[in-house]
C-alpha atoms as a PDB file:
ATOM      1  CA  UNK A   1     103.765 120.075  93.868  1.00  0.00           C
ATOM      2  CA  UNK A   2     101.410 118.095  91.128  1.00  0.00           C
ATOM      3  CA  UNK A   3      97.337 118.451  91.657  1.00  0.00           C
ATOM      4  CA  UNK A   4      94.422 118.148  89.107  1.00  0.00           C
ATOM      5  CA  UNK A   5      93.038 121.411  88.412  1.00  0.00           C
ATOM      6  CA  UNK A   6      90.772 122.689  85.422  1.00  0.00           C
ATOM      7  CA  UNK A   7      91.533 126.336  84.249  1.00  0.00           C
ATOM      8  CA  UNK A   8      89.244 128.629  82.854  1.00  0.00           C
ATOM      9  CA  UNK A   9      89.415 132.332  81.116  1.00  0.00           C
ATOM     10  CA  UNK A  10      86.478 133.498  83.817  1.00  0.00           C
ATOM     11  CA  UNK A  11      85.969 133.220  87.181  1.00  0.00           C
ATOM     12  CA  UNK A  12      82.051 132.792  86.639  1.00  0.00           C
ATOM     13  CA  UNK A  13      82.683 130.150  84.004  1.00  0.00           C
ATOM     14  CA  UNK A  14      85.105 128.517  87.087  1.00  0.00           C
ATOM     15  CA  UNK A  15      82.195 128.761  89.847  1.00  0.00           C
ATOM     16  CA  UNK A  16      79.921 127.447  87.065  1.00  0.00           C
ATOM     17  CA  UNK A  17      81.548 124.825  86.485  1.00  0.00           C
ATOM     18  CA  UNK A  18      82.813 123.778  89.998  1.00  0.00           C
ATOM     19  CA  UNK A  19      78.740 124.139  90.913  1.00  0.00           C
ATOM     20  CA  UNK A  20      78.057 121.195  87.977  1.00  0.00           C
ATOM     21  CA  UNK A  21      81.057 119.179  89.316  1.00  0.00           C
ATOM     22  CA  UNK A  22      81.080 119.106  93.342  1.00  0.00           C
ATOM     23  CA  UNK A  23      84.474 121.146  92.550  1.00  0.00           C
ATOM     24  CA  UNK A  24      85.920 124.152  94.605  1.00  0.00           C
ATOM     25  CA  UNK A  25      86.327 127.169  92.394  1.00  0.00           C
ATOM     26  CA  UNK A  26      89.991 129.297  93.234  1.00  0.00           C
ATOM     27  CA  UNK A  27      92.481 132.128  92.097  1.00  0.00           C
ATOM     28  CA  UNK A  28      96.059 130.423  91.854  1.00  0.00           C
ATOM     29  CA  UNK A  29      98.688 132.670  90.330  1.00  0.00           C
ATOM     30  CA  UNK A  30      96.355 134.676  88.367  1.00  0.00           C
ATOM     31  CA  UNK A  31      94.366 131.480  86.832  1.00  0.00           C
ATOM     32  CA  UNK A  32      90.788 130.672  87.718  1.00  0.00           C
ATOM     33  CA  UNK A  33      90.808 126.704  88.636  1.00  0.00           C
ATOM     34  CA  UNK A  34      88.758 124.042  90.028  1.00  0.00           C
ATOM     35  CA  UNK A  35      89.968 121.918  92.329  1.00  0.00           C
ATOM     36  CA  UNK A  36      89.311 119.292  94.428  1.00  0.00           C
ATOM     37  CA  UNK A  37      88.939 119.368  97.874  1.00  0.00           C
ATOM     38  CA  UNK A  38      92.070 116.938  98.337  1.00  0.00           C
ATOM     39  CA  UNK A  39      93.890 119.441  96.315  1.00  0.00           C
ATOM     40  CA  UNK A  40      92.869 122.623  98.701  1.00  0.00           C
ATOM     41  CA  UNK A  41      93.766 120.696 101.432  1.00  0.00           C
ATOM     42  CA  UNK A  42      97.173 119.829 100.258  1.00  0.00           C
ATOM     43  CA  UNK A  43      97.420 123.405  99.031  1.00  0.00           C
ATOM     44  CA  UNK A  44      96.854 125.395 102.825  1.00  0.00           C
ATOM     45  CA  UNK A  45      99.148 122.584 104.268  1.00  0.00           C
ATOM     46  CA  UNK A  46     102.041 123.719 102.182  1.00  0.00           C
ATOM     47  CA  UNK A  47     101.330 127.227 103.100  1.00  0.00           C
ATOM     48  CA  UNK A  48     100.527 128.131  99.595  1.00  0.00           C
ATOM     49  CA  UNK A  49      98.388 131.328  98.381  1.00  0.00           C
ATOM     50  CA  UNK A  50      95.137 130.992  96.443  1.00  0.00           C
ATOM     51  CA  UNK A  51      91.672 132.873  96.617  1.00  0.00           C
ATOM     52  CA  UNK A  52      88.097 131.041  97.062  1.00  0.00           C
ATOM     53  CA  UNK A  53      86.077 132.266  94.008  1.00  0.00           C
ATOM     54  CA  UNK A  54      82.196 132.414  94.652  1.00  0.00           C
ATOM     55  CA  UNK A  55      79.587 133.968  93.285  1.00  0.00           C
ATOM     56  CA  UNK A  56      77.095 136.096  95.753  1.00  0.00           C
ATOM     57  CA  UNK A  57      73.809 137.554  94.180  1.00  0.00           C
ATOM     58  CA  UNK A  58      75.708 137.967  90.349  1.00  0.00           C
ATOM     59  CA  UNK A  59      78.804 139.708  91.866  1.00  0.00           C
ATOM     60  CA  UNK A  60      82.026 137.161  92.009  1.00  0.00           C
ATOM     61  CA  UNK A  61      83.745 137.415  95.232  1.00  0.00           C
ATOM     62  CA  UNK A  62      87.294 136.306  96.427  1.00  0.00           C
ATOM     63  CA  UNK A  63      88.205 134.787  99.685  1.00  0.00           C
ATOM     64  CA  UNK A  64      92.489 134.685 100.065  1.00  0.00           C
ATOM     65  CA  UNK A  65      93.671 132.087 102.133  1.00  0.00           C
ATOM     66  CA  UNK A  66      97.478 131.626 103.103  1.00  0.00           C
ATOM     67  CA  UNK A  67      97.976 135.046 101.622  1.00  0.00           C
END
């Protein structure tokens, strides 16, 4: 399966930059992405793995889905 993503080294530099672009911040395979919301979608109706990344009060949280 194909999708747009964005990676970055950090997850805060992900979550920044999903923030700036109306982008959802995740954990694929090890790699901090942004992704859009299509792309989510089309990733927990395949069943596939992946973490929300946020960022609560400075400390950078994950959220698994599909794990």
């Amino acid at each position: 399966m194909k999708f747009q993503v964005t990676e970055f080294k950090t997850a805060h530099e992900a979550i920044e930059h999903a923030v700036a672009t109306d982008g959802i911040a995740v954990r694929l395979n090890g790699q901090n992405l942004v992704v859009s919301e299509d792309d989510i979608d089309r990733l927990m109706d395949n069943g596939i793995g992946f973490a929300y990344l946020d960022d609560r009060n400075g400390t950078i949280v994950t959220i698994p889905v599909n794990p």
